[in-house]
Protein backbone atom coordinates (compact mmCIF):
# COMPACT_ATOMS: atom_id res chain seq x y z
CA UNK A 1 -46.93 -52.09 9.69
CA UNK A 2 -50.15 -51.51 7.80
CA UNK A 3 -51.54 -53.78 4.91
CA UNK A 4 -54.43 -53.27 2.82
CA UNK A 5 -55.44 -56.64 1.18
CA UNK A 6 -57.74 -56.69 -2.10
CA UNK A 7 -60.22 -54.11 -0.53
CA UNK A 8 -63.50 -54.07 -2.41
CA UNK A 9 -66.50 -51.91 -2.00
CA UNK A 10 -70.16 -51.11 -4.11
CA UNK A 11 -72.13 -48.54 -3.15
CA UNK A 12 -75.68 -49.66 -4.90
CA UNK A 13 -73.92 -52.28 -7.28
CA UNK A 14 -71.47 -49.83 -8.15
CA UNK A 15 -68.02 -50.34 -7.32
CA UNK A 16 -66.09 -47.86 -5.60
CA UNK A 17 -63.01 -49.85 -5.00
CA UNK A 18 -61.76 -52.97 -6.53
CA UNK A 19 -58.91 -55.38 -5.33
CA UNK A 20 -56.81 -52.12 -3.37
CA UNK A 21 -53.82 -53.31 -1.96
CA UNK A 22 -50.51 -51.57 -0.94
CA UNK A 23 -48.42 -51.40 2.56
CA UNK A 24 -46.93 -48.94 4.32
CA UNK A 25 -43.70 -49.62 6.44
CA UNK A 26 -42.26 -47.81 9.88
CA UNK A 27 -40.78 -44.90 8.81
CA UNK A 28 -42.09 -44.20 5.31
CA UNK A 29 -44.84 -41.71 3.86
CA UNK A 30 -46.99 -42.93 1.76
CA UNK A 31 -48.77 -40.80 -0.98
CA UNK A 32 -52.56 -41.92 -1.61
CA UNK A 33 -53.14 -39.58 -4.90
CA UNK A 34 -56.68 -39.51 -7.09
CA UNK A 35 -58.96 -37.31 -8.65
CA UNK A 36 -62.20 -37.04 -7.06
CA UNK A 37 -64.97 -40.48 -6.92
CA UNK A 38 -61.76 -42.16 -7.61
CA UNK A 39 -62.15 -44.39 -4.27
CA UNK A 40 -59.33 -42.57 -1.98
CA UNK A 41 -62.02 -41.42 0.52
CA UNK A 42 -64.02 -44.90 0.35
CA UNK A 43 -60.59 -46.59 1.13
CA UNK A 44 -59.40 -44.32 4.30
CA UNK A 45 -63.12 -44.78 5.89
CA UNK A 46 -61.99 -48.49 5.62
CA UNK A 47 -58.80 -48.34 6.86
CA UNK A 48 -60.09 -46.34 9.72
CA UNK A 49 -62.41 -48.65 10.87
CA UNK A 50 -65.13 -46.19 9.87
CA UNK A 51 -66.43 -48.56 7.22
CA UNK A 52 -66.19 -52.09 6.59
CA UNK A 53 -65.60 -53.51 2.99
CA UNK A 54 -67.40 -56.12 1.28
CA UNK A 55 -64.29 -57.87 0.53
CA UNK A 56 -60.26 -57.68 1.38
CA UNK A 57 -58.86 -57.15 5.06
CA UNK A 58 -56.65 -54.13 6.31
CA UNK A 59 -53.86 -55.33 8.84
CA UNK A 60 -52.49 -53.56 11.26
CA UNK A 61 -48.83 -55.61 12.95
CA UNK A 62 -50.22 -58.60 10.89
CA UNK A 63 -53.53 -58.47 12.19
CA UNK A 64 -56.42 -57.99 11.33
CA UNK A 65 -57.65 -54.65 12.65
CA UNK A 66 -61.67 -55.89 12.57
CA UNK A 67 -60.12 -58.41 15.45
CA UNK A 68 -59.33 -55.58 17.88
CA UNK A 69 -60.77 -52.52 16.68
CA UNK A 70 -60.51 -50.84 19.81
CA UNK A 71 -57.02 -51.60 20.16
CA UNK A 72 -56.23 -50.62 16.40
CA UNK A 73 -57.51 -47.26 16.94
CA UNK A 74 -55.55 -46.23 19.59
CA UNK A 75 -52.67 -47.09 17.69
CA UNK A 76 -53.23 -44.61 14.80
CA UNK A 77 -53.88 -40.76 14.54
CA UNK A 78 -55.99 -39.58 11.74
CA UNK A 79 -56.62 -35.58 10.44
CA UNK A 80 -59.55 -35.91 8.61
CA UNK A 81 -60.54 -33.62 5.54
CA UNK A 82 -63.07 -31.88 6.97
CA UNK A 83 -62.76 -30.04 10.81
CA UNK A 84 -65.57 -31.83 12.72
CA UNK A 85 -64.73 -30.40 15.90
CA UNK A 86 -67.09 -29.41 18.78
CA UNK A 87 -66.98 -26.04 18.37
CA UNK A 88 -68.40 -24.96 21.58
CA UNK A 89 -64.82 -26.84 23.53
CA UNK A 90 -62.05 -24.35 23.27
CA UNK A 91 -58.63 -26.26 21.75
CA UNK A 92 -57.79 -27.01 25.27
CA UNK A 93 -60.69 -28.55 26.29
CA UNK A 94 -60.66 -30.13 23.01
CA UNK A 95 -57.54 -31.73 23.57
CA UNK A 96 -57.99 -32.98 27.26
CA UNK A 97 -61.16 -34.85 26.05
CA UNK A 98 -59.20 -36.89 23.32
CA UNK A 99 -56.13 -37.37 25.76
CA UNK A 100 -59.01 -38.72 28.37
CA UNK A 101 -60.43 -40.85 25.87
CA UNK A 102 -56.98 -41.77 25.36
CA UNK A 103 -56.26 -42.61 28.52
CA UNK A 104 -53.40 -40.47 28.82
CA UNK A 105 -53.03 -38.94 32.65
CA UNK A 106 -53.98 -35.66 33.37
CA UNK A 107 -50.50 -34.65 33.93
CA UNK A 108 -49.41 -35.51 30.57
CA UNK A 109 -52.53 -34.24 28.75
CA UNK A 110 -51.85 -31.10 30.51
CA UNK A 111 -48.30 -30.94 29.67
CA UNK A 112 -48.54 -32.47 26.11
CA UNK A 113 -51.92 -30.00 25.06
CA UNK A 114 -50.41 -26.89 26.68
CA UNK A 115 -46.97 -27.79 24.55
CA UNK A 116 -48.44 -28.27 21.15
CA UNK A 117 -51.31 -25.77 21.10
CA UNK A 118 -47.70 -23.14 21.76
CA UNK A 119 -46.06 -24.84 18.94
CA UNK A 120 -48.88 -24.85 16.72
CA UNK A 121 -49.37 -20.88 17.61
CA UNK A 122 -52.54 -21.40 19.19
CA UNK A 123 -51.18 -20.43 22.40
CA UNK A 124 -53.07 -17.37 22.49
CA UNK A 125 -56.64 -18.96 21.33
CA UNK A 126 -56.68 -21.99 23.62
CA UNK A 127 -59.29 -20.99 25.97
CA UNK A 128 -61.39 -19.84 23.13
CA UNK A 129 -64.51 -21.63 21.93
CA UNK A 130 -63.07 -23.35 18.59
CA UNK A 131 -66.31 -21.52 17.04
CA UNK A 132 -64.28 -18.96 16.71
CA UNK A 133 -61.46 -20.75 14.76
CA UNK A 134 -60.58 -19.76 11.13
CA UNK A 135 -60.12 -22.92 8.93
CA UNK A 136 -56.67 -23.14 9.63
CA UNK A 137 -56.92 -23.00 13.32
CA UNK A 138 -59.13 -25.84 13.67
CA UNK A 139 -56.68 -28.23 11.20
CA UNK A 140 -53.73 -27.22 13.91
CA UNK A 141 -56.11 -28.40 16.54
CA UNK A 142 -56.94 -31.77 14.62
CA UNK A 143 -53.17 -31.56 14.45
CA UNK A 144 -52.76 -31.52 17.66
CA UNK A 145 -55.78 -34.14 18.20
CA UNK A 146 -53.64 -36.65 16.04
CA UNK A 147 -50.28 -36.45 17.78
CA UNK A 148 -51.46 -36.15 21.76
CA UNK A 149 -51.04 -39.75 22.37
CA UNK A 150 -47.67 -40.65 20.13
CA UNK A 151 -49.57 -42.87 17.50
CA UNK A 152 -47.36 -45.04 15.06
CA UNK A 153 -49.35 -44.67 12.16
CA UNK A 154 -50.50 -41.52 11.15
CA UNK A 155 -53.12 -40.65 8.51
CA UNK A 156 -53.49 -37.46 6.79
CA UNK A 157 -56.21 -36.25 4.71
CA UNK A 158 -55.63 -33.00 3.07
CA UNK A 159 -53.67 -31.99 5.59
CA UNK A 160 -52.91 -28.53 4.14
CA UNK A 161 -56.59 -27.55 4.08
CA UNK A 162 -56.67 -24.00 5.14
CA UNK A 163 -53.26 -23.80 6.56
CA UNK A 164 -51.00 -20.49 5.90
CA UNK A 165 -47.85 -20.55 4.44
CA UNK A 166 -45.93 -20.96 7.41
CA UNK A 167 -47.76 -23.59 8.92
CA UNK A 168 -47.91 -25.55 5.92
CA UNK A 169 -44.00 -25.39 5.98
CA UNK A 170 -44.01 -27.03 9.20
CA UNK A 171 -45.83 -29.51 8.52
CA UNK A 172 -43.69 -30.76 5.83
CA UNK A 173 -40.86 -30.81 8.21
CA UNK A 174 -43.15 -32.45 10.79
CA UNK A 175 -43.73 -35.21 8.65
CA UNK A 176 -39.81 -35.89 7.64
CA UNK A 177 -39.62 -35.82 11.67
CA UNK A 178 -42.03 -38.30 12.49
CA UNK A 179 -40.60 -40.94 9.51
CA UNK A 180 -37.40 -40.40 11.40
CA UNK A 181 -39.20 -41.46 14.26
CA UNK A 182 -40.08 -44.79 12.46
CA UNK A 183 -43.80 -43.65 12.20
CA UNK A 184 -46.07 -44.59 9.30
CA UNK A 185 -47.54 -42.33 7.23
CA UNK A 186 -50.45 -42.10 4.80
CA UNK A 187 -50.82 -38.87 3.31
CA UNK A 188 -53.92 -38.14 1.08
CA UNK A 189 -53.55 -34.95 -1.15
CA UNK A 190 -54.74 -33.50 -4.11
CA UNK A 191 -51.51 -31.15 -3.97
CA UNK A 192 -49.12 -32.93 -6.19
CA UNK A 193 -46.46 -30.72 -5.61
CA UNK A 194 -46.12 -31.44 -1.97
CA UNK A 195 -46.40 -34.73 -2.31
CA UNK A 196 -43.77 -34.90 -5.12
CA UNK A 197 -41.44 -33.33 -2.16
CA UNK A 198 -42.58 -35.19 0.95
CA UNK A 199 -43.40 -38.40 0.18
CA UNK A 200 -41.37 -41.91 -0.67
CA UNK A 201 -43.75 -43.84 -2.16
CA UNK A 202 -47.09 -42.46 -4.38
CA UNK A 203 -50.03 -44.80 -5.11
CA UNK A 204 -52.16 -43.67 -7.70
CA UNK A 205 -56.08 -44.54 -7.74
CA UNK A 206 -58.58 -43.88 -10.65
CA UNK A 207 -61.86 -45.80 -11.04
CA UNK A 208 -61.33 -47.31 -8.07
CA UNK A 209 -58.55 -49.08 -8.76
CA UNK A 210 -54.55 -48.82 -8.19
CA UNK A 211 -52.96 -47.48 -11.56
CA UNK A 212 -49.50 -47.57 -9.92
CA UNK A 213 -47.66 -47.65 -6.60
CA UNK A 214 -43.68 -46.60 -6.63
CA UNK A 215 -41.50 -43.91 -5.64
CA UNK A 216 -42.31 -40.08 -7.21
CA UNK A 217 -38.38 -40.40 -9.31
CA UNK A 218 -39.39 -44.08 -10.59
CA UNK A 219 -42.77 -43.22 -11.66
CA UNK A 220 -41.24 -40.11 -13.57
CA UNK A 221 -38.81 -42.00 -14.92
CA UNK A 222 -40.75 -44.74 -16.50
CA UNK A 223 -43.04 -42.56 -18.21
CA UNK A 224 -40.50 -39.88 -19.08
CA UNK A 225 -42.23 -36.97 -17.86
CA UNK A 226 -40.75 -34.35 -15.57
CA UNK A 227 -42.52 -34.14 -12.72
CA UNK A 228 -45.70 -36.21 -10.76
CA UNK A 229 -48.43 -33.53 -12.14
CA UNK A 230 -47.52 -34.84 -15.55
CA UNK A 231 -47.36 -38.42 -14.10
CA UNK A 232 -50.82 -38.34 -12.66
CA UNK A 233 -52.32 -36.64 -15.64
CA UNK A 234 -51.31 -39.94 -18.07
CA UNK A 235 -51.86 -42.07 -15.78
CA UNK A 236 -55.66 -40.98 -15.38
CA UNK A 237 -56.27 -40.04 -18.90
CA UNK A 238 -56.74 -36.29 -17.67
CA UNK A 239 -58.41 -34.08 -20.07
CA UNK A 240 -57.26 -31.42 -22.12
CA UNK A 241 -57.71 -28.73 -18.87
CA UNK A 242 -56.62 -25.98 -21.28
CA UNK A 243 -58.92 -26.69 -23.78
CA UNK A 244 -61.66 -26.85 -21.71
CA UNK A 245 -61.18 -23.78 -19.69
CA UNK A 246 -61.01 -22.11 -23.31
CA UNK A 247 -64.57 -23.74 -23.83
CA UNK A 248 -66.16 -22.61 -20.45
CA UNK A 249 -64.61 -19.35 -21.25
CA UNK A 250 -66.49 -19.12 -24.49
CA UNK A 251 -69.66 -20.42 -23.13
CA UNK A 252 -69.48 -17.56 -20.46
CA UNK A 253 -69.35 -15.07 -23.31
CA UNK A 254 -72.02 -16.44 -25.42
CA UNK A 255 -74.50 -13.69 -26.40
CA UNK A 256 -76.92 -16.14 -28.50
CA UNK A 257 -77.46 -19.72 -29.60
């Protein structure tokens, strides 16, 4: 369904990403895992149409989605990191201006808004200005945002972000339910664990480029290590985190030099 093809990208002469390629096929949820400036934000803005490479292609059906832009974008939800929202909308009015711009009717913006803000527990809220919104209340609404107009690929960008416990849950069963469905999934996270769970495949970026792209039980496997935190942290090189929380720990206490 989707294909990212040797995507390259230099901010200033300095590379960002270099030759990223993977795919992602109906039905499966793809993990997009990285420490931070290791390209995973540089490479959704592409694949979003939000920012054109300097090299590669994404595809979207075979084709490539700088062809049809328009058309590519109505084909894909996307819950970005960070809740740009306008705040002054309430979630319902939120919602009936991305249905509109969806071209959805009225009737089923009505229906479909009404439905998810109650499943999403916003029920109560949805004729308040989003202003008001905690954190988590404005991710359900990009939530919501993302699934109004039945998309077949989905992309998800620290989903989790501010959600409870309880919400969180659902959303892992939300995603198993939409693979089901035959949608695509790419799921960017920093939150290993959940990705460990939910996921079938995990690419792993560093530097800007793809250290390795296979299934969470493979990639644990091959390296011998029990679970994908331990994966991730060989694969990057990670520091020594305890040794260097010992050293900021000492610096704190320093009386003298």
């Amino acid at each position: 369904m989707l294909e990212v093809k040797a995507l390259c990208k230099s901010y200033r002469r300095l590379p960002a990403i270099e030759d990223v390629s993977f795919r992602i096929r109906p039905g499966e949820i793809v993990g997009y895992v990285g420490p931070n400036g290791s390209g995973k934000s540089t490479t959704v803005k592409i694949v979003t149409g939000l920012l054109e490479s300097d090299s590669g292609q994404v595809l979207f059906e075979g084709e490539s989605t700088r062809k049809n832009l328009k058309t590519y974008r109505a084909a894909f939800g996307y819950v970005p990191e960070e809740a740009h929202v306008y705040t002054h909308l309430s979630a319902l009015e939120y919602l009936q201006l991305v249905g509109r711009l969806r071209n959805l009717s009225e009737d089923l913006i009505d229906f479909k808004a009404n439905k998810l803000l109650t499943l999403l527990d916003l029920e109560s809220w949805r004729y308040s200005p989003i202003s008001l919104y905690s954190k988590g209340m404005k991710q359900r609404v990009l939530l919501a945002a993302a699934l109004l107009h039945d998309p077949q690929l989905l992309i998800f960008d620290e989903p989790l972000s501010g959600l409870d416990a309880v919400t969180a849950r659902l959303f892992k069963d939300l995603l198993q339910q939409l693979a089901a469905q035959g949608k695509a999934v790419l799921y960017i996270s920093h939150v290993l664990e959940v990705v460990e769970l939910v996921c079938h495949r995990v690419i792993v970026i560093a530097k800007g480029k793809i250290l390795a792209d296979a299934p969470p039980s493979e990639l644990r496997r091959s390296l011998q290590l029990a679970n994908l935190e331990s994966v991730f942290a060989q694969l990057i090189h990670q520091q020594d985190t305890q040794s260097v929380a010992r050293e900021i720990a000492d610096t704190m206490a320093a009386q003298h030099v």
